[in-house]
PDB file of N, CA and C in Angstrom:
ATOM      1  N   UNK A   1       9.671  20.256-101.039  1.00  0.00           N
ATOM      2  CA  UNK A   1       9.601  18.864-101.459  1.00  0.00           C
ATOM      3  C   UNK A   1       9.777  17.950-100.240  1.00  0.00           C
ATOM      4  N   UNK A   2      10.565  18.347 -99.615  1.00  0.00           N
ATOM      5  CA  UNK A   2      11.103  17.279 -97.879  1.00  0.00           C
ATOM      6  C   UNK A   2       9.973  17.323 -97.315  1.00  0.00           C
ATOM      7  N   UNK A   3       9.060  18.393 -97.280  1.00  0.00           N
ATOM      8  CA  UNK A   3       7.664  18.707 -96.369  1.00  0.00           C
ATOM      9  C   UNK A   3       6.400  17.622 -96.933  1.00  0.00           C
ATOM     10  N   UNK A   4       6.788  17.842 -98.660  1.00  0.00           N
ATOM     11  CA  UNK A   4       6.049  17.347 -98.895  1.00  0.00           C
ATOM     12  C   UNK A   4       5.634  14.987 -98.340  1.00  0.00           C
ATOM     13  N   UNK A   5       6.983  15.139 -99.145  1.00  0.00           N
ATOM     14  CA  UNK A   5       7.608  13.487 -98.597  1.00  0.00           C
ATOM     15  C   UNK A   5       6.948  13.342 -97.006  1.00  0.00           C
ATOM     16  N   UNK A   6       7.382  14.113 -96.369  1.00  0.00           N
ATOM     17  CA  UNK A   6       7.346  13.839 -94.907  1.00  0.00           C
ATOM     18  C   UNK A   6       5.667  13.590 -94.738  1.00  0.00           C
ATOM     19  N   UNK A   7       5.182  14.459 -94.831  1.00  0.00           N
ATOM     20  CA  UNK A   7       3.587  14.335 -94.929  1.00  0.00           C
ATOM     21  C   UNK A   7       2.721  13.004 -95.512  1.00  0.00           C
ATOM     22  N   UNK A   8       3.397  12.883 -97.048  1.00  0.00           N
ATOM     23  CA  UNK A   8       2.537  11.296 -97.386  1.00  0.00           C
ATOM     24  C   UNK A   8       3.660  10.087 -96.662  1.00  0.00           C
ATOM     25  N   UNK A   9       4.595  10.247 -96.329  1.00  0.00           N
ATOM     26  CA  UNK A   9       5.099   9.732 -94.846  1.00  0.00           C
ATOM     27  C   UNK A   9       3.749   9.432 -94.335  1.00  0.00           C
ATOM     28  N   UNK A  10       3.877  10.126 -93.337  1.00  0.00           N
ATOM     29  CA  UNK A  10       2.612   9.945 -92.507  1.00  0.00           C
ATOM     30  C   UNK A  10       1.647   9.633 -92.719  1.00  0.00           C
ATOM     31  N   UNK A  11       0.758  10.144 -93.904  1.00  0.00           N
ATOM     32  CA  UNK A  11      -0.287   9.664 -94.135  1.00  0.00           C
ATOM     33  C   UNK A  11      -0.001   7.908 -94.551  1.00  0.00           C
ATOM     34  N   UNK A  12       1.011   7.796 -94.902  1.00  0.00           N
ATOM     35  CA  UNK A  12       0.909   6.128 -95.848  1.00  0.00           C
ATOM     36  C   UNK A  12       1.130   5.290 -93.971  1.00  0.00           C
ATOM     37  N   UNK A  13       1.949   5.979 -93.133  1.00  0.00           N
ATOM     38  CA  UNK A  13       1.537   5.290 -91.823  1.00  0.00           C
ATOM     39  C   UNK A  13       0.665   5.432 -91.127  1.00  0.00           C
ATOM     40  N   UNK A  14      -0.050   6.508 -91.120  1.00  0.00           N
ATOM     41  CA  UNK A  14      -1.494   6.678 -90.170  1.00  0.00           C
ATOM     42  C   UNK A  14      -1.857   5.035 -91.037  1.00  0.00           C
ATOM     43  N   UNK A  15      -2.460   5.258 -92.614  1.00  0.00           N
ATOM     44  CA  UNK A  15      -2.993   3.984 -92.953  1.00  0.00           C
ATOM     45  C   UNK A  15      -2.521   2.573 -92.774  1.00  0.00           C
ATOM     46  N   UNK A  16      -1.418   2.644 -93.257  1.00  0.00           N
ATOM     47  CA  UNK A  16      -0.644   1.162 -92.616  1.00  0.00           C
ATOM     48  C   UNK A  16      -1.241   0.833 -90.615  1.00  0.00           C
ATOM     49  N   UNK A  17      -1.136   1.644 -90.107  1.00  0.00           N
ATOM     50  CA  UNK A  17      -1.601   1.233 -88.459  1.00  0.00           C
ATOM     51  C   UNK A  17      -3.100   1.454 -88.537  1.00  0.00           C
ATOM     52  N   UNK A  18      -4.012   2.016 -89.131  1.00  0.00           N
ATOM     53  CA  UNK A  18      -5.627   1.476 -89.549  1.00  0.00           C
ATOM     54  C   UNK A  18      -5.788   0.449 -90.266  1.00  0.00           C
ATOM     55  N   UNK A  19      -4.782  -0.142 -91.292  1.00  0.00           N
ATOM     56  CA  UNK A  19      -5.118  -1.276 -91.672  1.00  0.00           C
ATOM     57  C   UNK A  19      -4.940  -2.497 -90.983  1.00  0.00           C
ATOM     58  N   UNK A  20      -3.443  -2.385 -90.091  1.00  0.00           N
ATOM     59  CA  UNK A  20      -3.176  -3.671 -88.924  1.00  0.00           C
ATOM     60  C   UNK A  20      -4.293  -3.146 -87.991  1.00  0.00           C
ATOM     61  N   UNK A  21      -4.346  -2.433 -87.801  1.00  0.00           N
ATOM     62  CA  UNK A  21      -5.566  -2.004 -86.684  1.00  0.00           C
ATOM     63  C   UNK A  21      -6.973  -3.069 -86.787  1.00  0.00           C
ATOM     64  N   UNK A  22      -7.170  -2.921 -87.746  1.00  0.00           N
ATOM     65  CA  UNK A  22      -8.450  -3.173 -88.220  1.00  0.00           C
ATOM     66  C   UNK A  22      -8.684  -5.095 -88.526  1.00  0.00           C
ATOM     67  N   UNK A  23      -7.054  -5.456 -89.285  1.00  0.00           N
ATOM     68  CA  UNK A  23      -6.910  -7.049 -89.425  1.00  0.00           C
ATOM     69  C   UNK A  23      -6.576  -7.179 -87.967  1.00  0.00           C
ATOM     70  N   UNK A  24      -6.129  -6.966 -86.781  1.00  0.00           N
ATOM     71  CA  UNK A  24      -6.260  -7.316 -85.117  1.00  0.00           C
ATOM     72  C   UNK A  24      -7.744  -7.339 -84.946  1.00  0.00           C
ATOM     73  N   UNK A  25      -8.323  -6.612 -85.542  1.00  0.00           N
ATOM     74  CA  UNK A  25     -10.019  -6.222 -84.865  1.00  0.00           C
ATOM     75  C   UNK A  25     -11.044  -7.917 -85.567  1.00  0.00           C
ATOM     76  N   UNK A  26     -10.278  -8.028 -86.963  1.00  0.00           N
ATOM     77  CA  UNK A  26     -10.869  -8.981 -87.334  1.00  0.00           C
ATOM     78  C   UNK A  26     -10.792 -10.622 -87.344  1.00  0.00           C
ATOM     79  N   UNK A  27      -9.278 -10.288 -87.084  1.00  0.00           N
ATOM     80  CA  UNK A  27      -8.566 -11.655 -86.354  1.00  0.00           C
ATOM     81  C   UNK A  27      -8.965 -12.086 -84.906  1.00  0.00           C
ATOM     82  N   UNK A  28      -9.656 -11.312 -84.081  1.00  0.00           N
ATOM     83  CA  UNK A  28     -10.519 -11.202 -82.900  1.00  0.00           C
ATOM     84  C   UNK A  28     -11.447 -11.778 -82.958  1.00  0.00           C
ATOM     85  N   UNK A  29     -12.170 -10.857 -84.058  1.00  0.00           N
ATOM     86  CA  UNK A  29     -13.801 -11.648 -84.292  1.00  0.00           C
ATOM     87  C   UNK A  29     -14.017 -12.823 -84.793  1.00  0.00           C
ATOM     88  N   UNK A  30     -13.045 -13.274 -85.999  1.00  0.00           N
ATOM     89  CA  UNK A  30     -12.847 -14.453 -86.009  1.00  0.00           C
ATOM     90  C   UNK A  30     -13.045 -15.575 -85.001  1.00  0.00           C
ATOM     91  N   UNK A  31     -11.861 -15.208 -84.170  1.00  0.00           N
ATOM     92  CA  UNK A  31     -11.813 -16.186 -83.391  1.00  0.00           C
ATOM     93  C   UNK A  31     -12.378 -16.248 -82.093  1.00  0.00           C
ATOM     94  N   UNK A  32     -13.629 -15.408 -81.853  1.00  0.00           N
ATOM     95  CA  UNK A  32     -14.684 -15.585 -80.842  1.00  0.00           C
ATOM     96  C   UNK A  32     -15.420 -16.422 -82.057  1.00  0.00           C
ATOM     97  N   UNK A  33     -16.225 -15.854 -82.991  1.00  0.00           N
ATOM     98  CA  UNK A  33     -16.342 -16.859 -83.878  1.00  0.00           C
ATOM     99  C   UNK A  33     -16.479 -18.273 -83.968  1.00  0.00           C
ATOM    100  N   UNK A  34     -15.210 -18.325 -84.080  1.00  0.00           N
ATOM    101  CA  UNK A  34     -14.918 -20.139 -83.836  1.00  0.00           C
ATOM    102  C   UNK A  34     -14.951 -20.793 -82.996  1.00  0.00           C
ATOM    103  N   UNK A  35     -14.950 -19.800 -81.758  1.00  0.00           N
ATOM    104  CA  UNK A  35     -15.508 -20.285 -80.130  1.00  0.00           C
ATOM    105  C   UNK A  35     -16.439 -20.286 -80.310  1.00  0.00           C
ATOM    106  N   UNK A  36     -17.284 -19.746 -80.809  1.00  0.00           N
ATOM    107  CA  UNK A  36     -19.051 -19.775 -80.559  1.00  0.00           C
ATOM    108  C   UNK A  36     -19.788 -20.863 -81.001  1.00  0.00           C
ATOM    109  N   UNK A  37     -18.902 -20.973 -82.406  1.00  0.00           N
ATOM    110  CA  UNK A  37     -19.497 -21.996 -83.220  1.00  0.00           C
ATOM    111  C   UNK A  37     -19.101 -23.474 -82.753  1.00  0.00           C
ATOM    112  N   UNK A  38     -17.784 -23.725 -81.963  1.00  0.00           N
ATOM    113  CA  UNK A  38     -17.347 -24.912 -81.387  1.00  0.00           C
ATOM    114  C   UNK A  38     -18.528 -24.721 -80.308  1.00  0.00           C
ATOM    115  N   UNK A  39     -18.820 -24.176 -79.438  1.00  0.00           N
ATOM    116  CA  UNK A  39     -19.722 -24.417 -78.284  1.00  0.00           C
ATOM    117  C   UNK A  39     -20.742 -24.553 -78.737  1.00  0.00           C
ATOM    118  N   UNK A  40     -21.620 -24.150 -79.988  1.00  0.00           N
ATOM    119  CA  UNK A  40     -22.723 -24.384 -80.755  1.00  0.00           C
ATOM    120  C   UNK A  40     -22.800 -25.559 -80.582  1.00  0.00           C
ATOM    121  N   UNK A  41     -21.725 -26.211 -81.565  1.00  0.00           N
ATOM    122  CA  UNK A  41     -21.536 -27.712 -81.502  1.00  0.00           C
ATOM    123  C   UNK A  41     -21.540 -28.877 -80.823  1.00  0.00           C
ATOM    124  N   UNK A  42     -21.202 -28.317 -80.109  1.00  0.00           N
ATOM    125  CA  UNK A  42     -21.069 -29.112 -78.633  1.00  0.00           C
ATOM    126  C   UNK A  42     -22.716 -29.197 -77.617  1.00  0.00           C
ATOM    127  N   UNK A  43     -23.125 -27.911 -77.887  1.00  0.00           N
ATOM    128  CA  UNK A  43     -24.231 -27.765 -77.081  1.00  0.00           C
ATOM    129  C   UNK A  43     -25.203 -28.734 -77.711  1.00  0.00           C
ATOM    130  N   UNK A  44     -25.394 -28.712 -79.154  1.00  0.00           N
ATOM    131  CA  UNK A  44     -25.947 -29.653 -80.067  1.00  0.00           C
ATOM    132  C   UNK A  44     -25.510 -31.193 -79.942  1.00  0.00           C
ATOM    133  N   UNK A  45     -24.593 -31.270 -79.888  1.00  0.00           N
ATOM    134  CA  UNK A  45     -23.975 -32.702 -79.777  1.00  0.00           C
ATOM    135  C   UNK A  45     -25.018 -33.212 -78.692  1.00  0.00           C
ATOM    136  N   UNK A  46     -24.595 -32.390 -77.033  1.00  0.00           N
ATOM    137  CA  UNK A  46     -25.145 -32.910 -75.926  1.00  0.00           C
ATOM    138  C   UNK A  46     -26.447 -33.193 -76.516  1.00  0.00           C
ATOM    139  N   UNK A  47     -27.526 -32.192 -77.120  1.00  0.00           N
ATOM    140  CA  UNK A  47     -28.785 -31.959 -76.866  1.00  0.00           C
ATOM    141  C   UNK A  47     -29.458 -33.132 -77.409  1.00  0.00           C
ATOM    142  N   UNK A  48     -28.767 -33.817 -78.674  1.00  0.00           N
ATOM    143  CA  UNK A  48     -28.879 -34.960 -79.759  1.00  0.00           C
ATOM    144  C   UNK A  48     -28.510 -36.219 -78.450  1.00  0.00           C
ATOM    145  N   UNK A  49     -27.608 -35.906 -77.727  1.00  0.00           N
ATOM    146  CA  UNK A  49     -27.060 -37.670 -76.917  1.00  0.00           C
ATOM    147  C   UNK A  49     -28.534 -37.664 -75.836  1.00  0.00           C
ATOM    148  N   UNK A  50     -28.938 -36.535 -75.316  1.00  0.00           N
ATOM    149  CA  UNK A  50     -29.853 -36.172 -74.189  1.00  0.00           C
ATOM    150  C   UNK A  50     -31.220 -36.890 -75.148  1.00  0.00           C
ATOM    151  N   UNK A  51     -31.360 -36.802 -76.067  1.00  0.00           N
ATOM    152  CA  UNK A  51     -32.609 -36.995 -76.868  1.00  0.00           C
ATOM    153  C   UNK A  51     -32.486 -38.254 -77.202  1.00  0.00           C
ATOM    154  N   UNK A  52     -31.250 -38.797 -77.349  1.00  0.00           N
ATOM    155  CA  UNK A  52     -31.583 -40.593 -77.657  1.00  0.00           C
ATOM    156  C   UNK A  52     -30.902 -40.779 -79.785  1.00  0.00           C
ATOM    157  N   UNK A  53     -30.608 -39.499 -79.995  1.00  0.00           N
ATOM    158  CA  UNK A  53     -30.110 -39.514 -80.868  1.00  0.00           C
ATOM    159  C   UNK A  53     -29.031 -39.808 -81.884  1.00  0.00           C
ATOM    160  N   UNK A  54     -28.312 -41.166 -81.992  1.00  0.00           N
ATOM    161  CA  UNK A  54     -27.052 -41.701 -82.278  1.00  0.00           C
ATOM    162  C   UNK A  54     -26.353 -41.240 -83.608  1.00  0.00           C
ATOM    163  N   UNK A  55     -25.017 -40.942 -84.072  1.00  0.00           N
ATOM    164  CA  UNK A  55     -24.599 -40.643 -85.552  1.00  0.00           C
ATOM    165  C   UNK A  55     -24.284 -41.671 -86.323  1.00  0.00           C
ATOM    166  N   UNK A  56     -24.608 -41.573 -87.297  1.00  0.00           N
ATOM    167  CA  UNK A  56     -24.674 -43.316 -87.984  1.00  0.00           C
ATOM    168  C   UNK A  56     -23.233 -43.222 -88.871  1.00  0.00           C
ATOM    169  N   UNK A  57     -22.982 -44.084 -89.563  1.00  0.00           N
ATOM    170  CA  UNK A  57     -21.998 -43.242 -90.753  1.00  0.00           C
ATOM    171  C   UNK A  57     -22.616 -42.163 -91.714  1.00  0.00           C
ATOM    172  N   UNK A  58     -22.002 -41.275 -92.045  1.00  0.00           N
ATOM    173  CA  UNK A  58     -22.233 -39.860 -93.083  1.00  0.00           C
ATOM    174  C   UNK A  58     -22.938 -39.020 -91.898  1.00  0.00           C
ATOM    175  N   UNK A  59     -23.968 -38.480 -92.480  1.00  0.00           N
ATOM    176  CA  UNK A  59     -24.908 -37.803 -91.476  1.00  0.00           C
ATOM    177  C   UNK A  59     -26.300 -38.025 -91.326  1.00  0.00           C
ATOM    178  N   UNK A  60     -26.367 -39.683 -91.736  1.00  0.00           N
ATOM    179  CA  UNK A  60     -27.998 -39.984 -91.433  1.00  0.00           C
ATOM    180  C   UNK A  60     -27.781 -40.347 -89.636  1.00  0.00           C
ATOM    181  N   UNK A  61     -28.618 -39.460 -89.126  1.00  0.00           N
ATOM    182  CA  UNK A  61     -29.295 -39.405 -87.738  1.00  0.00           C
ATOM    183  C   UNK A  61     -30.328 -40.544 -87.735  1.00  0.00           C
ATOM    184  N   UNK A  62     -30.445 -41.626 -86.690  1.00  0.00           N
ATOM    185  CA  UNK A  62     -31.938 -42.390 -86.383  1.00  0.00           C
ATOM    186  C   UNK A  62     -31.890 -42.211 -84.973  1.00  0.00           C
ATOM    187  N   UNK A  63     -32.833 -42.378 -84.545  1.00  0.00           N
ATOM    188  CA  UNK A  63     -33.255 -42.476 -82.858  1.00  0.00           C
ATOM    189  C   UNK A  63     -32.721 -43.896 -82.787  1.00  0.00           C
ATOM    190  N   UNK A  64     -32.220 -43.523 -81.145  1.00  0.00           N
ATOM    191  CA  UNK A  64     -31.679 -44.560 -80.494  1.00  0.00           C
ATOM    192  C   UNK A  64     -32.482 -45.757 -79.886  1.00  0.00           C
ATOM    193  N   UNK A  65     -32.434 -46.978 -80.019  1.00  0.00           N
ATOM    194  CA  UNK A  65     -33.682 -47.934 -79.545  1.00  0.00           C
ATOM    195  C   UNK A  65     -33.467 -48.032 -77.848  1.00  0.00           C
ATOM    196  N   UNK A  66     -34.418 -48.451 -77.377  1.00  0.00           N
ATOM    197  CA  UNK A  66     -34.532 -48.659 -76.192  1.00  0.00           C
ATOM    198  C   UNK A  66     -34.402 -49.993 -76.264  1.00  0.00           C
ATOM    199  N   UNK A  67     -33.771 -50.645 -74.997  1.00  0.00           N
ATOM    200  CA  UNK A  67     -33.398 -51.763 -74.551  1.00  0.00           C
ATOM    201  C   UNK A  67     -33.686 -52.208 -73.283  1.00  0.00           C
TER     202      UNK A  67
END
């Protein structure tokens, strides 16, 4: 019976350290993720100011007039 215990022991921790294992792996990707998508943003932002493109209130976009 002690052999037995000891064994799903282990097995219930092998899994417990594959499961943190795995939420580290995804808490990672996440947050390249959210880097990518902030620099997305940003790259877009520029590409819209470079083009003459102003933000109005909400999200109606018009071209910027020349002066």
């Amino acid at each position: 019976v002690q052999t037995l215990l000891q064994q799903m022991q282990d097995k219930f921790q092998t899994m417990s350290d594959q499961i943190i294992g795995r939420n580290i792996l995804f808490l990672n990707e996440l947050d390249d993720m959210s880097c990518r998508i902030d620099d997305l943003e940003k790259n877009i932002a520029d590409l819209m100011t470079q083009a003459g493109v102003e933000e109005l209130e909400g999200e109606n976009k018009t071209p910027a007039t020349n002066k």
